[in-house]
N, C-alpha and C. Protein backbone atom coordinates (compact mmCIF):
# COMPACT_ATOMS: atom_id res chain seq x y z
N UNK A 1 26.96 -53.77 -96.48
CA UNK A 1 26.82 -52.97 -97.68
C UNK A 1 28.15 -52.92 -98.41
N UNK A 2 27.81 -52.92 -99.61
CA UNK A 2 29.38 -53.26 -100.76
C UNK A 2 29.94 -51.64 -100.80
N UNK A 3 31.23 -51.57 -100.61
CA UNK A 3 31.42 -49.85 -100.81
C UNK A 3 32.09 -49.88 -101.93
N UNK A 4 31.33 -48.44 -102.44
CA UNK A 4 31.65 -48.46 -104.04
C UNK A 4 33.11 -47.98 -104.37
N UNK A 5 33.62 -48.17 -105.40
CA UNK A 5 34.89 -47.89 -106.26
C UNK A 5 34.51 -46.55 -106.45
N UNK A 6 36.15 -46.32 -107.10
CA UNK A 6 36.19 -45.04 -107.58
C UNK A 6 35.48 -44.44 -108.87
N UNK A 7 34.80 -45.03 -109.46
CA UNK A 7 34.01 -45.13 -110.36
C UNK A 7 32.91 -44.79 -110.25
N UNK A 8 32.44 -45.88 -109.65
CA UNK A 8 30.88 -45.40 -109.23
C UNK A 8 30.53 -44.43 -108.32
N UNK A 9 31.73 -44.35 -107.52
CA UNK A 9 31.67 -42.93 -106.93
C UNK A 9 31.38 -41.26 -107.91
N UNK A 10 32.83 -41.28 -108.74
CA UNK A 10 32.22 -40.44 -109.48
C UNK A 10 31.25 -40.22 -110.06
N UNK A 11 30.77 -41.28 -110.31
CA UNK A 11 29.50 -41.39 -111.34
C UNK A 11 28.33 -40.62 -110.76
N UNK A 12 28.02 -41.47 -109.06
CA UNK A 12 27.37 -40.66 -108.24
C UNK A 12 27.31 -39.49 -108.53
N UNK A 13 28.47 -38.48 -108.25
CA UNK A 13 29.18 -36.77 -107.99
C UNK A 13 28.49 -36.37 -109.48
N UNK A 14 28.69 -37.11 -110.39
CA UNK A 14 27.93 -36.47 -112.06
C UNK A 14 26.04 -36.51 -111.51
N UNK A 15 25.86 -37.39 -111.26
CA UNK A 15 24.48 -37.83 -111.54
C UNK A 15 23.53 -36.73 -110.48
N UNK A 16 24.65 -36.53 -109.69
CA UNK A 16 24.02 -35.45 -108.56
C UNK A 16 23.68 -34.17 -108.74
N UNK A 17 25.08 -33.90 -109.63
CA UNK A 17 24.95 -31.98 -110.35
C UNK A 17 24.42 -32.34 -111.41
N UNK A 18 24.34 -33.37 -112.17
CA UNK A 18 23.48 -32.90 -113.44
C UNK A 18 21.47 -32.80 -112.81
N UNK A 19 21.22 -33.89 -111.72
CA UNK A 19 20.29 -33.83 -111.08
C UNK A 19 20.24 -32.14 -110.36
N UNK A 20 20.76 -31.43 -109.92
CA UNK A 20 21.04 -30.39 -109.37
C UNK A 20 20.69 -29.22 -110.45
N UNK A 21 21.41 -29.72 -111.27
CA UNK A 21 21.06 -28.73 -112.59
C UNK A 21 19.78 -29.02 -113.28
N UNK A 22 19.43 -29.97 -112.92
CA UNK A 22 17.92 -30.34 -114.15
C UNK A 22 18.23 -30.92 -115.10
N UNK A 23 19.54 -31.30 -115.60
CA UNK A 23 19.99 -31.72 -116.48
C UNK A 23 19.84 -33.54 -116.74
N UNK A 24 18.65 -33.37 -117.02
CA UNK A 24 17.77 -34.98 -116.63
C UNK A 24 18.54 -35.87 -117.96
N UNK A 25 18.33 -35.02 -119.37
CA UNK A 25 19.51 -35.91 -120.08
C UNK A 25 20.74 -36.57 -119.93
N UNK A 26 21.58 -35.36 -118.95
CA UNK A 26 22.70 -36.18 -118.60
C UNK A 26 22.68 -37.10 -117.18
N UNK A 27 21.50 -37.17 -116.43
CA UNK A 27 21.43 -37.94 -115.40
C UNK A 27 20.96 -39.22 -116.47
N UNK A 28 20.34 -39.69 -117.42
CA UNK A 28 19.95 -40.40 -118.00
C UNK A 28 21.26 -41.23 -118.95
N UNK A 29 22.02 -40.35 -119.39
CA UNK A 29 23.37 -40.87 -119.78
C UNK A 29 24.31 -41.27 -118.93
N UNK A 30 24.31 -41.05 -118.27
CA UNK A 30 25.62 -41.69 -116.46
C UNK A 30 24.58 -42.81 -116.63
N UNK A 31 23.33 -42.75 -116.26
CA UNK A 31 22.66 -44.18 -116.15
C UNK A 31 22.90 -45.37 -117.23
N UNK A 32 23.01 -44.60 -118.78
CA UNK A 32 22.84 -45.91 -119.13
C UNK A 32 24.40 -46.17 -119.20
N UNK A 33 25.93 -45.68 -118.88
CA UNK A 33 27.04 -45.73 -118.49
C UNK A 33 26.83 -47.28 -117.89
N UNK A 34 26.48 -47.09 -116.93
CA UNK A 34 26.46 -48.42 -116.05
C UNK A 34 26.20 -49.47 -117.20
N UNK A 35 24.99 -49.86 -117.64
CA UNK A 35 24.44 -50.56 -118.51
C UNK A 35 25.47 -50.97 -119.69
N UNK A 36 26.03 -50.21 -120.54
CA UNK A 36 27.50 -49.81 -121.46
C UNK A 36 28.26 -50.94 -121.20
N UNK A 37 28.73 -50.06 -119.54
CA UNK A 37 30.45 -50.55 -119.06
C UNK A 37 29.45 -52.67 -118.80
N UNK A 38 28.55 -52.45 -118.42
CA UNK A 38 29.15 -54.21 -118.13
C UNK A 38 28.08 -54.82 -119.74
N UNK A 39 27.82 -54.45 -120.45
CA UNK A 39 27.69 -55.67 -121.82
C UNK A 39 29.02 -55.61 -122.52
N UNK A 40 29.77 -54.15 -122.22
CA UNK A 40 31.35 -54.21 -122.60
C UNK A 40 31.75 -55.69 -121.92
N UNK A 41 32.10 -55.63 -120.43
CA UNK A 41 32.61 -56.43 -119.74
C UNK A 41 32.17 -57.54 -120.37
N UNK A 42 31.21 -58.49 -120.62
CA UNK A 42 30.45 -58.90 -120.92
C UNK A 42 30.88 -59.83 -122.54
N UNK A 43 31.27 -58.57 -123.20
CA UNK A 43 31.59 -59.17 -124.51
C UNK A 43 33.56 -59.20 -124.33
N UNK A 44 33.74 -58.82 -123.51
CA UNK A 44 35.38 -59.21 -123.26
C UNK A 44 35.46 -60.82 -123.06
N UNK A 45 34.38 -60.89 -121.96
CA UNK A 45 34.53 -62.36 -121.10
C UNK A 45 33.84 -63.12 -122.15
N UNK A 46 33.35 -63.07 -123.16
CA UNK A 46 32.46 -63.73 -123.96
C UNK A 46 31.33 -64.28 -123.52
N UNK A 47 30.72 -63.48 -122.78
CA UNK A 47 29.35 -64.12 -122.11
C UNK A 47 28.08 -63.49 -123.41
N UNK A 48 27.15 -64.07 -122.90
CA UNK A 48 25.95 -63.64 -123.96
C UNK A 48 24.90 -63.45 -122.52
N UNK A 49 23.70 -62.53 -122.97
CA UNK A 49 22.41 -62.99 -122.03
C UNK A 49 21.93 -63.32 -123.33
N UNK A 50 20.47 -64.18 -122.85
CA UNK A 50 19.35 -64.92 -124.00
C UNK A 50 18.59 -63.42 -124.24
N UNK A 51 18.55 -62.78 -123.36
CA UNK A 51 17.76 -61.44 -124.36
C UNK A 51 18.54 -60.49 -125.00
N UNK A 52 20.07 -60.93 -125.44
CA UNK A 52 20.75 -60.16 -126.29
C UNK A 52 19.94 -60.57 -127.91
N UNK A 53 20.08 -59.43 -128.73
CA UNK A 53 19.66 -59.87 -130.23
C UNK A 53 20.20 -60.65 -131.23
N UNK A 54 19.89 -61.99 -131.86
CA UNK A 54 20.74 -62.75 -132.05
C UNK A 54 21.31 -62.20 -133.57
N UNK A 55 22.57 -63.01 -133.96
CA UNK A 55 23.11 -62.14 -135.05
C UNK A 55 22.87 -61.34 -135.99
N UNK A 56 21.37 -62.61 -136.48
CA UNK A 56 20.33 -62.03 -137.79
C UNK A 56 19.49 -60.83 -137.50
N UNK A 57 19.47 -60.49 -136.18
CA UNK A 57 18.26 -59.12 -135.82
C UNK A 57 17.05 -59.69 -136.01
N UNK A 58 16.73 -60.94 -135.60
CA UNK A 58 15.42 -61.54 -135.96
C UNK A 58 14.58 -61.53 -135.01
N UNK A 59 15.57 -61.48 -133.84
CA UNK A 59 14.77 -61.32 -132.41
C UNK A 59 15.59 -61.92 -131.12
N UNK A 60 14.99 -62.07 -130.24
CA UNK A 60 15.56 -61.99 -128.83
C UNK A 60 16.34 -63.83 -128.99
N UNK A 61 17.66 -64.11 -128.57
CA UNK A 61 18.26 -65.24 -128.52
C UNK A 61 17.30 -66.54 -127.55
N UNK A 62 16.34 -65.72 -126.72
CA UNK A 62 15.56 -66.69 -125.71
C UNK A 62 14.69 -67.25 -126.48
N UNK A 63 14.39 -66.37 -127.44
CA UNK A 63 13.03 -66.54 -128.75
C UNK A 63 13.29 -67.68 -129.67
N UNK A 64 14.88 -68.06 -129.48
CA UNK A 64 15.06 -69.18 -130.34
C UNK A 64 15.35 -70.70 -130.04
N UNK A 65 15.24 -70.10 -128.78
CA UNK A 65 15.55 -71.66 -127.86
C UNK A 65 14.09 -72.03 -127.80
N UNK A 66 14.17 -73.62 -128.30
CA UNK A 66 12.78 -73.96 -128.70
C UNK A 66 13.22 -75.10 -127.30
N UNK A 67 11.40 -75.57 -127.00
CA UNK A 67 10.45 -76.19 -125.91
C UNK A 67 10.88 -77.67 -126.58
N UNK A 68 11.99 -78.25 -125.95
CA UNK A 68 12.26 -80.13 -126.59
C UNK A 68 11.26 -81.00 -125.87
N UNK A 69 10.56 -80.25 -124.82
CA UNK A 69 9.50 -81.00 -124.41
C UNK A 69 8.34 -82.38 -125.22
N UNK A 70 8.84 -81.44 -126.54
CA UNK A 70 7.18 -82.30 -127.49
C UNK A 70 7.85 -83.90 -127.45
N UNK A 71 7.46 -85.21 -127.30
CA UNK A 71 7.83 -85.94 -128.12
C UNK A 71 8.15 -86.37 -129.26
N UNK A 72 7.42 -85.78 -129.78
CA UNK A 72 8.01 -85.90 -131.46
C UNK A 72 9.40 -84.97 -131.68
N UNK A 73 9.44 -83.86 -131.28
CA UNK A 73 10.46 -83.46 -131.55
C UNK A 73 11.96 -84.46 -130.53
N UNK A 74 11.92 -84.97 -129.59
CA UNK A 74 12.74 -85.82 -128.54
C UNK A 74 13.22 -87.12 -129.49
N UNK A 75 12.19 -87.17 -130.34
CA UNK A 75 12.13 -88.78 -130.95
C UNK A 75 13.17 -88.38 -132.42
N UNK A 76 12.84 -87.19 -133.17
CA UNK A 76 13.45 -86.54 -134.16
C UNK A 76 15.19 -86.31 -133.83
N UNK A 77 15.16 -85.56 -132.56
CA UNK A 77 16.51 -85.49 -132.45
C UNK A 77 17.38 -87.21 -131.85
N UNK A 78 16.85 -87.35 -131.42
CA UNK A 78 17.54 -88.82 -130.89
C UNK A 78 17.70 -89.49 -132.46
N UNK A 79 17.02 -89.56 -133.32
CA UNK A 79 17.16 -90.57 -134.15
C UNK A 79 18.57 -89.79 -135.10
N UNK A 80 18.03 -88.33 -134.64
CA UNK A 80 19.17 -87.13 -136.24
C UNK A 80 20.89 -87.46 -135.29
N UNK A 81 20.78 -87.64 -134.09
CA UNK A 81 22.07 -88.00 -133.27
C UNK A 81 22.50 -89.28 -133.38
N UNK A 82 21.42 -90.23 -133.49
CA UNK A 82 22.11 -91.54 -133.96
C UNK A 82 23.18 -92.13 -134.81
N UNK A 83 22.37 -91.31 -136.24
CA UNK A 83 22.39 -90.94 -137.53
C UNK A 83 23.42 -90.70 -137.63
N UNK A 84 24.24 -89.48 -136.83
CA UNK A 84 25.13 -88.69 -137.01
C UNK A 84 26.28 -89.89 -135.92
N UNK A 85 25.93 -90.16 -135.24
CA UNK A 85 27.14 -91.40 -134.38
C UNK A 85 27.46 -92.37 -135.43
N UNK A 86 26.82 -93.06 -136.16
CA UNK A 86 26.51 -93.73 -137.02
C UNK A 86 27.76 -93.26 -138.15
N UNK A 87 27.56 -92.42 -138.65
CA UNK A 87 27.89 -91.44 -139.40
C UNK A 87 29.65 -91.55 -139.16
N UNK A 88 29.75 -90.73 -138.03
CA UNK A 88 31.28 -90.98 -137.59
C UNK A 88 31.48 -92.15 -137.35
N UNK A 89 30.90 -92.95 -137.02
CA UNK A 89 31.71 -94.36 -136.64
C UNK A 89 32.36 -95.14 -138.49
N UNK A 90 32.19 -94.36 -138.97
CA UNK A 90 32.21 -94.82 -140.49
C UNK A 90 33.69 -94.45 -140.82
N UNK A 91 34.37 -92.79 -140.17
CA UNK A 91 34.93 -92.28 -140.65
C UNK A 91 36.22 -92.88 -139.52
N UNK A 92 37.49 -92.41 -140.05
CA UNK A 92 38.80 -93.37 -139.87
C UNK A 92 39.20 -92.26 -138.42
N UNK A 93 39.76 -93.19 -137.65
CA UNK A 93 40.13 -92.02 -136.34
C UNK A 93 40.87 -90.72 -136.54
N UNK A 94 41.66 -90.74 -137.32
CA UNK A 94 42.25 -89.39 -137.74
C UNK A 94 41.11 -88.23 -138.27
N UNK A 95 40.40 -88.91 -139.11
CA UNK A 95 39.27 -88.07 -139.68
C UNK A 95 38.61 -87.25 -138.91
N UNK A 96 38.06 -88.54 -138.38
CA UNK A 96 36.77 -87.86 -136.80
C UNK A 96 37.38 -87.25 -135.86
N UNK A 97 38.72 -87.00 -135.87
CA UNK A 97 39.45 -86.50 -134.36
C UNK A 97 39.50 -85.16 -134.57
N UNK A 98 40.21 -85.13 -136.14
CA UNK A 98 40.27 -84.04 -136.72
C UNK A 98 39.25 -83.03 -137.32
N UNK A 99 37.89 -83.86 -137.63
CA UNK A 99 36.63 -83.54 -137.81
C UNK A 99 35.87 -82.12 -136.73
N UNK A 100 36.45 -83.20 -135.46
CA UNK A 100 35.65 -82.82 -134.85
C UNK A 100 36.54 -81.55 -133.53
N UNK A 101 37.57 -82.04 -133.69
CA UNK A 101 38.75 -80.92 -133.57
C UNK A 101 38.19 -79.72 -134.10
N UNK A 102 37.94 -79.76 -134.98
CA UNK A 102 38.02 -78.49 -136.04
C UNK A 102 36.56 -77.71 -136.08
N UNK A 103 35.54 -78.82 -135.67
CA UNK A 103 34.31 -78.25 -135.64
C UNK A 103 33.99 -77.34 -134.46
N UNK A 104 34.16 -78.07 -133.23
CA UNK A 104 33.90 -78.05 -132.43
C UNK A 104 34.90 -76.96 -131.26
N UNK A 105 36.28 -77.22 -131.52
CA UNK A 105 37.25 -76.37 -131.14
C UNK A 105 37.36 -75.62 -131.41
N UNK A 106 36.91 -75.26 -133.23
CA UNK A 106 37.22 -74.39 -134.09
C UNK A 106 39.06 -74.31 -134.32
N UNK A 107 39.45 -75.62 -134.30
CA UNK A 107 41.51 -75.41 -134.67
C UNK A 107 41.19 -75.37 -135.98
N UNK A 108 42.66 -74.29 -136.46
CA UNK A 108 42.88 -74.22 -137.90
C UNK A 108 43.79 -75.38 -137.92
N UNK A 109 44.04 -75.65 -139.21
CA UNK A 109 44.47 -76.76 -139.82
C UNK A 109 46.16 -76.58 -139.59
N UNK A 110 46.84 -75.67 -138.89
CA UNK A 110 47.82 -75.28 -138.28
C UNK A 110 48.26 -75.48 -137.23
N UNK A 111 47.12 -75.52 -136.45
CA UNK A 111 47.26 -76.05 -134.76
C UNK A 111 46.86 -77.75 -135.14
N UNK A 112 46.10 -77.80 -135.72
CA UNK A 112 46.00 -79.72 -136.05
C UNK A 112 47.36 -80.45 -136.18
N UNK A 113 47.45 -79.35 -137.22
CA UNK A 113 48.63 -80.07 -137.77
C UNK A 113 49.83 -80.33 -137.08
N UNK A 114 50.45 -79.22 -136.18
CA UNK A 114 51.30 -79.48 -134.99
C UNK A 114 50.91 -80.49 -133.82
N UNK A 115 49.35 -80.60 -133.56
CA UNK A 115 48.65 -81.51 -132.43
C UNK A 115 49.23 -82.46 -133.28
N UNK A 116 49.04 -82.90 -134.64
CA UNK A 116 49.01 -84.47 -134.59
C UNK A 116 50.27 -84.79 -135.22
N UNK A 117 51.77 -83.82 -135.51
CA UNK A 117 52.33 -83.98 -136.38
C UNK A 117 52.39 -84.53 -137.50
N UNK A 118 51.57 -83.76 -138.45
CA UNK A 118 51.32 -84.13 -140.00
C UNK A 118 51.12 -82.43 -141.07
N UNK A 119 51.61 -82.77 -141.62
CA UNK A 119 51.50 -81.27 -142.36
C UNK A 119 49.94 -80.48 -142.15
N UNK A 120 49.95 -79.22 -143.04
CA UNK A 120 48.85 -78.25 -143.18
C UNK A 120 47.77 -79.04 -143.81
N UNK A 121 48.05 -79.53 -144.99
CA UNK A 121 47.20 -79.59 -146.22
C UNK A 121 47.30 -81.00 -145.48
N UNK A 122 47.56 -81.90 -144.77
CA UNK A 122 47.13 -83.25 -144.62
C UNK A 122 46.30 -83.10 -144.20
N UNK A 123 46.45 -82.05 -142.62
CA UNK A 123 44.97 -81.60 -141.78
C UNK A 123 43.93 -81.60 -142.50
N UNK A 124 44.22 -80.75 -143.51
CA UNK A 124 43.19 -80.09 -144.22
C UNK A 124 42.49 -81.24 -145.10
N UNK A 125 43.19 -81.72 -145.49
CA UNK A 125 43.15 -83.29 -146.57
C UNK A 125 42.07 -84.48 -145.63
N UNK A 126 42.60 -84.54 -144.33
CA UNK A 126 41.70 -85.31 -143.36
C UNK A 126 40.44 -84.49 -143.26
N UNK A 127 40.39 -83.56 -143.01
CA UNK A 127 38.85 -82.80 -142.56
C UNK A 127 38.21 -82.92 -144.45
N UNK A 128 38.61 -82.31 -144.91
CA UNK A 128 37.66 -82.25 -146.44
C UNK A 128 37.61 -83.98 -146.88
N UNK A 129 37.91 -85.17 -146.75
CA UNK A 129 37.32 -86.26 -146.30
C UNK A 129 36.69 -86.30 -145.58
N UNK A 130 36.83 -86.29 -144.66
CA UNK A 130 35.74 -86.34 -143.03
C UNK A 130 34.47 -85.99 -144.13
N UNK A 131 34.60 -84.99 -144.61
CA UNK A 131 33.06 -83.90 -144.36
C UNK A 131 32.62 -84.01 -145.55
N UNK A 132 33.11 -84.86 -146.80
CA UNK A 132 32.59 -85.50 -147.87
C UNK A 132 31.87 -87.40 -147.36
N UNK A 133 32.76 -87.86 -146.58
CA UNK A 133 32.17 -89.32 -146.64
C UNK A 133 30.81 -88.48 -145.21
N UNK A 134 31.29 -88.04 -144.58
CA UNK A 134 29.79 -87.54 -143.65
C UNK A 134 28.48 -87.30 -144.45
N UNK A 135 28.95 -86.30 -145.63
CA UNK A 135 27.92 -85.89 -146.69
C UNK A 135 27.33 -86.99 -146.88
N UNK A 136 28.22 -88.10 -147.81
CA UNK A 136 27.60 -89.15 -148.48
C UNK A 136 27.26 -90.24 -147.90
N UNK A 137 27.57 -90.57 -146.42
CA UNK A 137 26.66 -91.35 -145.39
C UNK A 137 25.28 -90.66 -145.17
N UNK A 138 25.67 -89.36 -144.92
CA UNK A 138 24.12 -88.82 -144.30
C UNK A 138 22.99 -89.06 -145.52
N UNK A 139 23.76 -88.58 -146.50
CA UNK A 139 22.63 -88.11 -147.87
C UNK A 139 21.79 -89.81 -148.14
N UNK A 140 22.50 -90.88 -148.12
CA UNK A 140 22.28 -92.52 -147.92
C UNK A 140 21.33 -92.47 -147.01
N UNK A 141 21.36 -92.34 -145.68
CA UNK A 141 20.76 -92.55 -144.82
C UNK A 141 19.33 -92.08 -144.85
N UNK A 142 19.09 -90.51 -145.63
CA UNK A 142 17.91 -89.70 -145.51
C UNK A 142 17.45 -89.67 -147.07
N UNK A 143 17.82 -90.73 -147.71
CA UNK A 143 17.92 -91.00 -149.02
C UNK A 143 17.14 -89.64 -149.92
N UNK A 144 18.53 -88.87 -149.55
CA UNK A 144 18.29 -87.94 -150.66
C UNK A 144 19.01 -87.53 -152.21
């Protein structure tokens, strides 16, 4: 058996006298305490659960993870990933490094810019290329 901290100890000593007292509201508040302290923990460590609410309040994050099971949808994404390999293989290695640096890492054009020694606005100069010839490959491709 795990022996509890000083914490949950107290918590116990509350939950007991407010139980003692009848005081069912505050046995109900120590309870949801527990619940509190770890989605706190939780959003420190940057964890998510799928039944947290996703940003929009639209509904449960599990609700949006869709079934790739269908074939058609397997066949859709394989071809939209191609597309998109395709896509970068177009763009110049600095571009795509930095492209995808930036997408994906989320670096500001500050930390690029020290990674690759080249100024702010070059960073910046490489990514707003990147993400214009991407535009105008993709828009070609899906001839829109």
């Amino acid at each position: 058996m795990v022996e509890k901290n000083v914490v949950e100890k107290r918590r116990d000593v509350r939950i007991q006298r407010a139980k003692e007292l009848g005081d069912w509201d505050e046995v109900l508040r120590q309870l949801d305490l527990i619940e509190e302290n770890l989605e706190r923990k939780d959003r420190d460590y940057g964890l998510c659960s799928l039944n947290s609410v996703d940003p929009f309040g639209t509904g449960e994050l599990l609700q949006t993870i869709t079934d790739n099971q269908d074939p058609l949808t397997i066949l859709i994404q394989k071809e939209e990933s191609e597309r998109l390999y395709q896509a970068l293989g177009e763009l110049s290695d600095i571009e795509r490094t930095i492209l995808l640096e930036r997408v994906f890492n989320k670096y500001s054009f500050s930390k690029l810019a020290r990674m690759y020694d080249i100024s702010d606005k070059t960073s910046k100069r490489y990514y707003e290329n990147a993400v214009e010839k991407m535009e105008k490959i993709l828009k070609e491709q899906y001839h829109f």
